[in-house]
Protein backbone atom coordinates (compact mmCIF):
# COMPACT_ATOMS: atom_id res chain seq x y z
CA UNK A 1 189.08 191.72 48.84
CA UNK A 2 187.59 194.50 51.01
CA UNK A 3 187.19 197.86 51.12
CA UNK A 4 185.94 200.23 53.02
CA UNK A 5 184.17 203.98 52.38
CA UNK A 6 184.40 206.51 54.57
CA UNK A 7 180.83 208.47 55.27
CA UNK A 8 180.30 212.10 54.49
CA UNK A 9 178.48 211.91 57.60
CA UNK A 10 180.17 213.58 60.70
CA UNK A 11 181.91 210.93 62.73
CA UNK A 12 183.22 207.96 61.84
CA UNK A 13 180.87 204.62 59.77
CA UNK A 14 181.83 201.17 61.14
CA UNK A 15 181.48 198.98 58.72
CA UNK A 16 181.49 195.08 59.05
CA UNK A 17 184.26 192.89 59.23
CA UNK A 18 185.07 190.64 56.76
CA UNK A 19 186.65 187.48 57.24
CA UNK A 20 188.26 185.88 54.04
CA UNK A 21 189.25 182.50 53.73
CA UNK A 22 191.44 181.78 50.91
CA UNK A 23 192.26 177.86 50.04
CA UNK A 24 193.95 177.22 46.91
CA UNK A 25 191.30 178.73 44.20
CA UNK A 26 188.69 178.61 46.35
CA UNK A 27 188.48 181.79 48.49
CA UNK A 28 185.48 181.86 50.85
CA UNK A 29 184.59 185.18 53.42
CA UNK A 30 182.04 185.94 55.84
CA UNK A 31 180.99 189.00 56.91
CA UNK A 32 180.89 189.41 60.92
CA UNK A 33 178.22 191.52 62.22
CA UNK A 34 179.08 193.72 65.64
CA UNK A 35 176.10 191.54 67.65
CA UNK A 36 177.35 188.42 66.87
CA UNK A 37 180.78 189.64 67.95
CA UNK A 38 179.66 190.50 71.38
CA UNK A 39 177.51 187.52 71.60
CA UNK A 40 180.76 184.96 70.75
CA UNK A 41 182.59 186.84 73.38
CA UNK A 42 179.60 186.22 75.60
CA UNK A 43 179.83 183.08 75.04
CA UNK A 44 183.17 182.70 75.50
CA UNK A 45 183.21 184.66 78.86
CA UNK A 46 180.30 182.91 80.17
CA UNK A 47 182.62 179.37 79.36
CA UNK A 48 185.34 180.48 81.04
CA UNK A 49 183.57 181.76 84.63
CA UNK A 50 181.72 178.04 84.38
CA UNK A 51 185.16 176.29 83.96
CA UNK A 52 186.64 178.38 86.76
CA UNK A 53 183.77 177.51 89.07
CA UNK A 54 183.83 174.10 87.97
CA UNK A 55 187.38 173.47 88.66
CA UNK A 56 186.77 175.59 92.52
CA UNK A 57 184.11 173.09 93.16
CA UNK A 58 186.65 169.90 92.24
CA UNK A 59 189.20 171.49 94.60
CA UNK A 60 186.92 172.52 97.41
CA UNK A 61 184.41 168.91 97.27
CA UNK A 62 186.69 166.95 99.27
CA UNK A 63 185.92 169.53 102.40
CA UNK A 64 182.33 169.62 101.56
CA UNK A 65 182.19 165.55 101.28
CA UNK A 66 183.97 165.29 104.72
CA UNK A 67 181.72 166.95 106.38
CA UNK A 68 178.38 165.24 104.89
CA UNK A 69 179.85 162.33 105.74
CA UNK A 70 181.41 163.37 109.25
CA UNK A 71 177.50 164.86 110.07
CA UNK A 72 176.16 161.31 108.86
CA UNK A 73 178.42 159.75 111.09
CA UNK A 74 177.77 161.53 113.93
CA UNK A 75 174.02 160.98 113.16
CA UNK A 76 174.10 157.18 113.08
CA UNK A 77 176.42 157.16 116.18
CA UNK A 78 173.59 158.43 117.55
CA UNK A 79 170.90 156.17 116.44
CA UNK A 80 173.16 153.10 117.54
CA UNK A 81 173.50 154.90 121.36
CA UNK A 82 170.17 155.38 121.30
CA UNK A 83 169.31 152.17 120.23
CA UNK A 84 171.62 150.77 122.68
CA UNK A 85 170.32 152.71 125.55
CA UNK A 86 166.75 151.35 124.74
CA UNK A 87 167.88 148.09 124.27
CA UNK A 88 169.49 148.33 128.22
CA UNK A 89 165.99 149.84 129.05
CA UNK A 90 164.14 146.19 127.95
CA UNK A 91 166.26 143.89 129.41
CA UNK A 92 166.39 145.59 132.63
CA UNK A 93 162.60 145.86 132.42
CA UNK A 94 162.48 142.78 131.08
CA UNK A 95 165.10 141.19 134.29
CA UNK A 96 162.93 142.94 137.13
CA UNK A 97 159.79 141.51 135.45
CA UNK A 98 161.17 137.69 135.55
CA UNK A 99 162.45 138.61 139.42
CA UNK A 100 159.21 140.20 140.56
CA UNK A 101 157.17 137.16 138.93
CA UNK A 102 159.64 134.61 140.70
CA UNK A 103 159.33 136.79 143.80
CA UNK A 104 155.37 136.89 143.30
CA UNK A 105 155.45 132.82 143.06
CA UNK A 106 157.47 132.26 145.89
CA UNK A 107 155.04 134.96 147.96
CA UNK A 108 152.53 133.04 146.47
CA UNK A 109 153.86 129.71 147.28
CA UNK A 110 154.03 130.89 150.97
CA UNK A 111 150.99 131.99 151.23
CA UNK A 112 149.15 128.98 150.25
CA UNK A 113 151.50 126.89 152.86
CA UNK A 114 150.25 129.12 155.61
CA UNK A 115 146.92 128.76 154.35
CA UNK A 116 147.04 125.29 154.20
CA UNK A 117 148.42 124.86 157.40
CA UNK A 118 145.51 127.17 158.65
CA UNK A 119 143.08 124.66 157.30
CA UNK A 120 144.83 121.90 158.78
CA UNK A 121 144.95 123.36 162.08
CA UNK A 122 141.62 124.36 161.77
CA UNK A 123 140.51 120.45 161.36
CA UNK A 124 142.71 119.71 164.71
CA UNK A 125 140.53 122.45 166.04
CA UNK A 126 137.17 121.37 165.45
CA UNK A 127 136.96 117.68 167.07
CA UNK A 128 138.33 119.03 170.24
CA UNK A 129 135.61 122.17 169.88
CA UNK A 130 132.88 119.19 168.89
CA UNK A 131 133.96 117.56 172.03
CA UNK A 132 134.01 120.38 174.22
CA UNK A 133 130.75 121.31 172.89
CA UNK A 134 129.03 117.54 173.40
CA UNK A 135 130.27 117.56 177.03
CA UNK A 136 127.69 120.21 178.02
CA UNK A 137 128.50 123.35 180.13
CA UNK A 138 132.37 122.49 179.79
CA UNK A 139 133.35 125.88 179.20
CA UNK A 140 131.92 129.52 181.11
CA UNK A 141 129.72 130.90 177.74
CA UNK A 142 131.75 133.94 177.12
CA UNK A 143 135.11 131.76 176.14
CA UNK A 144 136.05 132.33 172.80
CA UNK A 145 136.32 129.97 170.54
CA UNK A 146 138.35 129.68 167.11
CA UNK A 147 137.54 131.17 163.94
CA UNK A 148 135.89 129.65 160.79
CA UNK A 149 137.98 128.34 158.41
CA UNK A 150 140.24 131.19 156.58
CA UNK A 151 139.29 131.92 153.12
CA UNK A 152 141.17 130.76 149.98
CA UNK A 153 144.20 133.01 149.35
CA UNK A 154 143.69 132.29 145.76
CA UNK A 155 140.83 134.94 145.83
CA UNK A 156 142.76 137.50 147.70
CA UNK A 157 145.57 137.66 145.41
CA UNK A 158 145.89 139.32 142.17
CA UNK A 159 145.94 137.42 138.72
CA UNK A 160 149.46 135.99 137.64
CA UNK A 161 149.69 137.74 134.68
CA UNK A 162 149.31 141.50 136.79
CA UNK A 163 152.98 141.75 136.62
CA UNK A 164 153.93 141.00 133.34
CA UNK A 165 150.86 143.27 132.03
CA UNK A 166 152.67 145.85 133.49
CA UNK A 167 155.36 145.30 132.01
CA UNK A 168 154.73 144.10 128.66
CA UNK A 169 154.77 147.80 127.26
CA UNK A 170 158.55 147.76 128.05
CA UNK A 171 158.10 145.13 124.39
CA UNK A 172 156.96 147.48 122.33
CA UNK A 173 159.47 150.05 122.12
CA UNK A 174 160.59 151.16 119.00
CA UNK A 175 163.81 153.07 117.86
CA UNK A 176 162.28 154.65 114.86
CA UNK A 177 160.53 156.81 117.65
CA UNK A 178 163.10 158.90 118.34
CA UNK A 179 163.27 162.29 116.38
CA UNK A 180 166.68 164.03 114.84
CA UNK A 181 168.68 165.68 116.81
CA UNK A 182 166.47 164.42 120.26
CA UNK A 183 168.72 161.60 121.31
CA UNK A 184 169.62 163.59 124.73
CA UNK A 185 166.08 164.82 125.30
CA UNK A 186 164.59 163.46 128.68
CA UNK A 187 162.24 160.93 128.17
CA UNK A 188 159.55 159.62 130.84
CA UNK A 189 160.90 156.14 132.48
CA UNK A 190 158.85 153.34 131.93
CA UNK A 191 158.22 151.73 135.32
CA UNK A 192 155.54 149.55 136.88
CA UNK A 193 156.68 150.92 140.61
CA UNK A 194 152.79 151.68 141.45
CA UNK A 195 151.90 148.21 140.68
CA UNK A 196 154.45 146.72 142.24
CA UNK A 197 153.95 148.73 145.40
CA UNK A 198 149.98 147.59 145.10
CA UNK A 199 151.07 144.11 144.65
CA UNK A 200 153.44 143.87 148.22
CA UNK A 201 151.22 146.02 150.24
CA UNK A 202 148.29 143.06 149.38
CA UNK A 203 151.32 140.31 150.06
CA UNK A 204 151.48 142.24 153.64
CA UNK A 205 148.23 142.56 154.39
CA UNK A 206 147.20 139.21 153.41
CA UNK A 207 150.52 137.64 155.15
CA UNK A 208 149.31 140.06 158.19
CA UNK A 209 145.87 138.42 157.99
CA UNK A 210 147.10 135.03 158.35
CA UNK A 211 149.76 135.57 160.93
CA UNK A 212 146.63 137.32 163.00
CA UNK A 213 144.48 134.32 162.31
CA UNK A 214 147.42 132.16 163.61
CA UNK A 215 147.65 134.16 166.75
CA UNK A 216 144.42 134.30 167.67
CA UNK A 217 144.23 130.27 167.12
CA UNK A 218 147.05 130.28 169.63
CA UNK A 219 145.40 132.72 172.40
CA UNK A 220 141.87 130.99 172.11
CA UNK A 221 142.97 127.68 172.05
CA UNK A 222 144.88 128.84 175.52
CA UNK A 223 142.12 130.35 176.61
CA UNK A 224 140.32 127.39 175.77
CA UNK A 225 142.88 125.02 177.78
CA UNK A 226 142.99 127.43 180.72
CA UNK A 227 139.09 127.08 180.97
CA UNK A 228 139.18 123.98 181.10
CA UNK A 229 141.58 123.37 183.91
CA UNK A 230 139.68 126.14 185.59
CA UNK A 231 136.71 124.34 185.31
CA UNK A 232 138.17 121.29 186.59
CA UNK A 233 140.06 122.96 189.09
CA UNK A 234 136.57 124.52 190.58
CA UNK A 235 134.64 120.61 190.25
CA UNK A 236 137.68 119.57 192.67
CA UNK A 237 137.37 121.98 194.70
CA UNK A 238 134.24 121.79 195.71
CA UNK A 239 134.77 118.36 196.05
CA UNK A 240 136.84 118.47 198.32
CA UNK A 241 135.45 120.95 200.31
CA UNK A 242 132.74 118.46 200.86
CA UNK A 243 135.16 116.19 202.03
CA UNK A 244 135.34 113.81 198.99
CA UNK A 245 138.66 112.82 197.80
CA UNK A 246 139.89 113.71 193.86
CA UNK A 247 142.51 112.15 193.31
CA UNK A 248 143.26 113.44 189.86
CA UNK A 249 147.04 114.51 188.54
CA UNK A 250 146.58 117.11 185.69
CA UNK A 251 150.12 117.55 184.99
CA UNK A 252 149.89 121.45 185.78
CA UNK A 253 152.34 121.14 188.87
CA UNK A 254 155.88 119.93 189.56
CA UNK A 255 157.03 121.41 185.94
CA UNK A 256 159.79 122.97 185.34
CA UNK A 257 162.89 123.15 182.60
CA UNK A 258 164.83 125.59 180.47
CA UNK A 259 162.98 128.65 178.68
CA UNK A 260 163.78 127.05 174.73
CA UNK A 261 161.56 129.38 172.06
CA UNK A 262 159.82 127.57 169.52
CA UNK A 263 158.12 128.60 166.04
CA UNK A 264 154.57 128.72 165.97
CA UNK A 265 154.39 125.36 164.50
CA UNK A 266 155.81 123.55 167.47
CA UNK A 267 154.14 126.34 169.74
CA UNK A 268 150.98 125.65 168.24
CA UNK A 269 151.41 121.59 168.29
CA UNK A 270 152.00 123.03 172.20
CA UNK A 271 148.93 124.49 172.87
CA UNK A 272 146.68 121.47 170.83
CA UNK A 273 148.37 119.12 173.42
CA UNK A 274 147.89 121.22 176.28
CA UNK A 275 144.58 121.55 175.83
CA UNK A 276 143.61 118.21 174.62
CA UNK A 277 145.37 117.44 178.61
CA UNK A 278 142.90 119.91 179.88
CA UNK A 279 139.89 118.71 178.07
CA UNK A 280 140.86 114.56 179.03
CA UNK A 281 141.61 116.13 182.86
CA UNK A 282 138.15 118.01 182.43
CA UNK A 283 136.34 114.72 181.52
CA UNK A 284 138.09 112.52 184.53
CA UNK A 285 136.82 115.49 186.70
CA UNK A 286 133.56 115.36 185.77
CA UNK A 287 133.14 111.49 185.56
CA UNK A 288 134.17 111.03 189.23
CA UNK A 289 131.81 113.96 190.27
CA UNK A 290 128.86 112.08 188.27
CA UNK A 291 129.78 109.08 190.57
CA UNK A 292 129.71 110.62 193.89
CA UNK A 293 126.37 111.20 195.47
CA UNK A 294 126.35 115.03 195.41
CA UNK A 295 122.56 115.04 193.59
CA UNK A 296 119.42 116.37 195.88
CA UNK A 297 117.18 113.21 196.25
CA UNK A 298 113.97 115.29 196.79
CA UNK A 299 114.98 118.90 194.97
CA UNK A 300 112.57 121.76 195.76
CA UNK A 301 111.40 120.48 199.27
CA UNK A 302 111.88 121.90 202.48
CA UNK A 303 114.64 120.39 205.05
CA UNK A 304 113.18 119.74 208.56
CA UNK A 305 116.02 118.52 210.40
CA UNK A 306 119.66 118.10 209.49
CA UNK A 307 122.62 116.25 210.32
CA UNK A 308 124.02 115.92 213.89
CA UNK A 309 122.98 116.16 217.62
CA UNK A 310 119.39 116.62 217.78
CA UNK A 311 116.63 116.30 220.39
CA UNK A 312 115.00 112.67 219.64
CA UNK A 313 111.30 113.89 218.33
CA UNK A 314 109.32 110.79 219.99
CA UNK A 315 111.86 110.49 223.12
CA UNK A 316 112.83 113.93 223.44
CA UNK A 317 116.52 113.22 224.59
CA UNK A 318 119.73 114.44 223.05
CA UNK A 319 120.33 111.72 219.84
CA UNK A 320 122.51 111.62 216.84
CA UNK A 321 120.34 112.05 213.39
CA UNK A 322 122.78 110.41 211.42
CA UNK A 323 120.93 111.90 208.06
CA UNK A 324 119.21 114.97 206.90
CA UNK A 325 114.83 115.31 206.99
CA UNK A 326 112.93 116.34 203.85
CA UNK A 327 109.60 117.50 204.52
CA UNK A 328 107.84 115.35 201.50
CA UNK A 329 103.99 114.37 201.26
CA UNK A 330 103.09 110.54 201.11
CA UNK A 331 103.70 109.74 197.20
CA UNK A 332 106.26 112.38 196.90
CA UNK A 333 108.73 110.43 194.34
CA UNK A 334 112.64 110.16 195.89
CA UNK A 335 115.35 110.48 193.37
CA UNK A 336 118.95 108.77 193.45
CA UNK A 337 121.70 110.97 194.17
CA UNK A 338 124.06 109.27 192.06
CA UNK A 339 124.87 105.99 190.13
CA UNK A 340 125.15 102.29 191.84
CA UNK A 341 123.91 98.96 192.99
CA UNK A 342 120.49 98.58 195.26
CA UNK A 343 122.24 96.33 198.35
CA UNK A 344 118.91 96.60 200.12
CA UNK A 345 115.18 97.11 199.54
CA UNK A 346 112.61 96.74 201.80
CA UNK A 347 111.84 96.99 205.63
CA UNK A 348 114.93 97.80 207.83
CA UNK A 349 113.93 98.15 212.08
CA UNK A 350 113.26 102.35 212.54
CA UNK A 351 114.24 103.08 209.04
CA UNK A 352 110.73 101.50 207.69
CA UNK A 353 110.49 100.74 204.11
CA UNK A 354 114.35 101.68 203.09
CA UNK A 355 116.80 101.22 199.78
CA UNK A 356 120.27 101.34 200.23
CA UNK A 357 122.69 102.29 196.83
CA UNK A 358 126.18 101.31 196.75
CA UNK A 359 128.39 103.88 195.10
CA UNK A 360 131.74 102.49 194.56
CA UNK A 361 135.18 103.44 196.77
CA UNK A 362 133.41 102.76 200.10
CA UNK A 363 130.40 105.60 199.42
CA UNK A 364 126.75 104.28 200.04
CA UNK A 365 123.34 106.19 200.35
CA UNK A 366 120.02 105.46 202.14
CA UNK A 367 116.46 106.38 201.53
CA UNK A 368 114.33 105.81 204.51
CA UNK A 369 110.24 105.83 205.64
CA UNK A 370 109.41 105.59 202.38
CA UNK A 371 105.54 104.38 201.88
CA UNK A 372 106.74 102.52 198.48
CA UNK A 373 110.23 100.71 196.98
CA UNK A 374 110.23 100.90 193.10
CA UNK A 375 113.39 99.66 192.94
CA UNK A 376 114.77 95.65 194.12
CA UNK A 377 118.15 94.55 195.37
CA UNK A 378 120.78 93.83 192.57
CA UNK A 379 119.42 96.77 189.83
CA UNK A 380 121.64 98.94 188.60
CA UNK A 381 120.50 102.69 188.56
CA UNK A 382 121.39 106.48 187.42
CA UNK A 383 121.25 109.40 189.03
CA UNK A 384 117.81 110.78 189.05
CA UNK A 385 116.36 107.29 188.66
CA UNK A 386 113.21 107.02 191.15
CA UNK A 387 113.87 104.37 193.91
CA UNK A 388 110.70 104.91 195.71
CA UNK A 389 107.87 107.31 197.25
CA UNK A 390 108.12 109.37 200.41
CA UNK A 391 105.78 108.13 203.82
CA UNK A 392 106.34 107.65 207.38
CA UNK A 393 106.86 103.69 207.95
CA UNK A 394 109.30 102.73 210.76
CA UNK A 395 110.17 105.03 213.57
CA UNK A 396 108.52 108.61 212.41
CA UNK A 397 106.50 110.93 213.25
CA UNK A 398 104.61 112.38 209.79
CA UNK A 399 105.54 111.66 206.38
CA UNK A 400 109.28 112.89 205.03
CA UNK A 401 112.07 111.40 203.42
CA UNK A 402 115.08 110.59 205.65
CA UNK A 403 118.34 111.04 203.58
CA UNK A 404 122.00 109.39 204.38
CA UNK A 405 125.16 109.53 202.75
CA UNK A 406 127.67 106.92 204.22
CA UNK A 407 131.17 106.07 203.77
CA UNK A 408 132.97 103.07 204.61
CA UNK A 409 129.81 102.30 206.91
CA UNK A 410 130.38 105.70 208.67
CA UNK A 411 127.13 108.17 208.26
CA UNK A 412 128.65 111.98 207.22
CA UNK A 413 126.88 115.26 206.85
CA UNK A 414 124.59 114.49 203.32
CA UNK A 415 124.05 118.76 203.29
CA UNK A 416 127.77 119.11 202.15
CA UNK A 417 127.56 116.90 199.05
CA UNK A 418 124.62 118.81 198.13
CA UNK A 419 125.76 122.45 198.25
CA UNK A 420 128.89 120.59 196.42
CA UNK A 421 126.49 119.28 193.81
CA UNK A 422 124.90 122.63 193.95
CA UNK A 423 128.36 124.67 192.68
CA UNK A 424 128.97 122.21 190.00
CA UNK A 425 125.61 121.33 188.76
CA UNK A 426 126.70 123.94 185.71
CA UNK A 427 129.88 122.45 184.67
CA UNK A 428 128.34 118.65 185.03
């Protein structure tokens, strides 16, 4: 039961509030005090704004959620195009380095070919330049002659594994590189361009290399052909200016045919044949001129009389001297003029103590007054080989060596077939 007292105090008292609980014969009450009042409805209040914002953020979640996941989405749609893109980046990294390598192989391949066929060329070469060399004064001193072997190509080109060095970075990409949110940034391109570049320009400088060395095989083993012929040409000539036949066919005239290009294979096959012609015509020339009598059988003395019409020196009447006069001392030694047979050796009427050499196709030479025969009938001799000593036995006048050249019998002019000898004493 309550009740309640009013103050004599101005204003009005609050007093508590009571609650009362009756139950039967049991009554209970509780006495409610103003704080705990306002702290219930505190309570209470602060429930009900959590329930309200609890039941916004149920309705509203579903938005929120979408979005996360929407964001996410577009994040890892990202990733995978980046990924992707990368991905592209190797294999087409990955496809240039396989090309260039097959491309560097087959370069590589070529190369070696053309070397080898350098080397094998150069073996062709150097027989014919051995032979050219062991026949003397072939060639005029300034004609060039091939290089040395070329180098190995092996050293001049770069290691296999250049390329795929280069490249092998391209491997070792990785996509957890990439930042958020820079999948559209510019990023430097991997590329092996500058090594690449390197790599060809060496491929065309070594390629230019051997094409040069190829060229210049061709132009100097020309050269070397067109010497020779010259050289020939210039023995025949003089020759024949001497009035001794050559018959010699080099194959340079009466050609003729279609213009039909070749490769440098076949061209230089061409030019190895050509001049292995030259060299063989070269040869023929010069072993016919080392069997004509066109050597000076007493070189460095003086000529006292010379072929033709002369006043007789013990008769003094007009006479043919059907041979040249050497002024020679008694003893002087008298050298063959070329390679043959002795026919005769010993005392012949005016000629006096005489050897006569037989030198094939109808030429013959005679060595007359001589004061001593080294040499007897039958014996085989060379050019140079002593065949007696000068004097003045038979029909002379002082001591001298009385020279004759004859063919078929006939004396000719013996002068001619040494200035001939003379002009191609450098080439023999």
């Amino acid at each position: 039961m309550a009740h309640s007292s009013r103050s004599t105090v101005f204003g009005r008292r609050k007093e508590p509030h009571t609650v009362i609980i009756a139950r039967g014969d049991q009554i209970r009450h509780f006495t409610v005090r103003p704080w705990i009042a306002t702290f219930a409805g505190s309570a209470l209040a602060a429930v009900a704004v959590g329930y309200l914002l609890a039941t916004s953020y149920l309705v509203l979640r579903d938005d929120l959620l979408g979005a996360t996941a929407a964001r996410q989405a577009r994040m890892q749609q990202a990733y995978e195009d980046r990924i992707s893109s990368l991905r592209a980046q190797v294999d087409r990294i990955t496809s240039r380095q396989l090309l260039d390598q097959q491309l560097m192989e087959s370069k590589v391949s070529e190369l070696l070919a053309r070397q080898s066929q350098l080397s094998q060329r150069h073996g062709r070469i150097g027989p014919m330049l051995d032979r050219a060399e062991a026949a003397g004064k072939t060639l005029p001193a300034a004609a060039p002659v091939p290089e040395e072997k070329p180098a190995d190509v092996r050293a001049m080109l770069p290691a296999a594994g250049t390329l795929t060095a280069a490249y092998s970075s391209a491997s070792s990409i990785r996509t957890t590189d990439a930042a958020p949110f820079s999948f559209w940034s510019p990023r430097a391109a991997i590329s092996s361009e500058s090594t690449a570049d390197h790599a060809d320009k060496l491929f065309v400088a070594i390629n230019q290399s051997l094409r040069t060395i190829e060229n210049e095989q061709l132009v100097r083993i020309n050269s070397l052909a067109e010497n020779a012929y010259q050289t020939a040409d210039t023995i025949k000539e003089a020759l024949e200016s001497a009035g001794l036949s050559v018959d010699l066919d080099y194959g340079k005239d009466a050609t003729g045919g279609p213009l039909i290009a070749v490769d440098n294979a076949t061209m230089f096959e061409t030019k190895v044949k050509e001049l292995d012609e030259a060299l063989d015509a070269l040869d023929a020339v010069k072993s016919r001129a080392r069997t004509l009598p066109i050597a000076n059988p007493a070189p460095g003395l003086a000529i006292t009389s010379t072929f033709g019409v002369r006043r007789d020196p013990i008769l003094g009447t007009p006479a043919l001297h059907s041979g040249m006069d050497f002024r020679a001392p008694t003893g002087t030694k008298v050298h063959a003029t070329a390679p043959g047979v002795v026919t005769r050796a010993g005392r012949n009427g005016g000629y006096g103590r005489m050897v006569e050499v037989d030198h094939g196709n109808g030429l013959s030479t005679r060595y007359a007054h001589m004061s001593r025969i080294r040499v007897k009938v039958g014996q085989e001799i060379r050019t140079g080989d002593v065949v007696g000593e000068s004097g003045s036995t038979g029909r002379s006048t002082g001591p001298h060596l009385h020279y004759e050249v004859r063919r078929n019998g006939d004396a000719i002019d013996p002068l001619r077939f040494i200035k001939a000898g003379k002009e191609v004493a450098q080439f023999l």
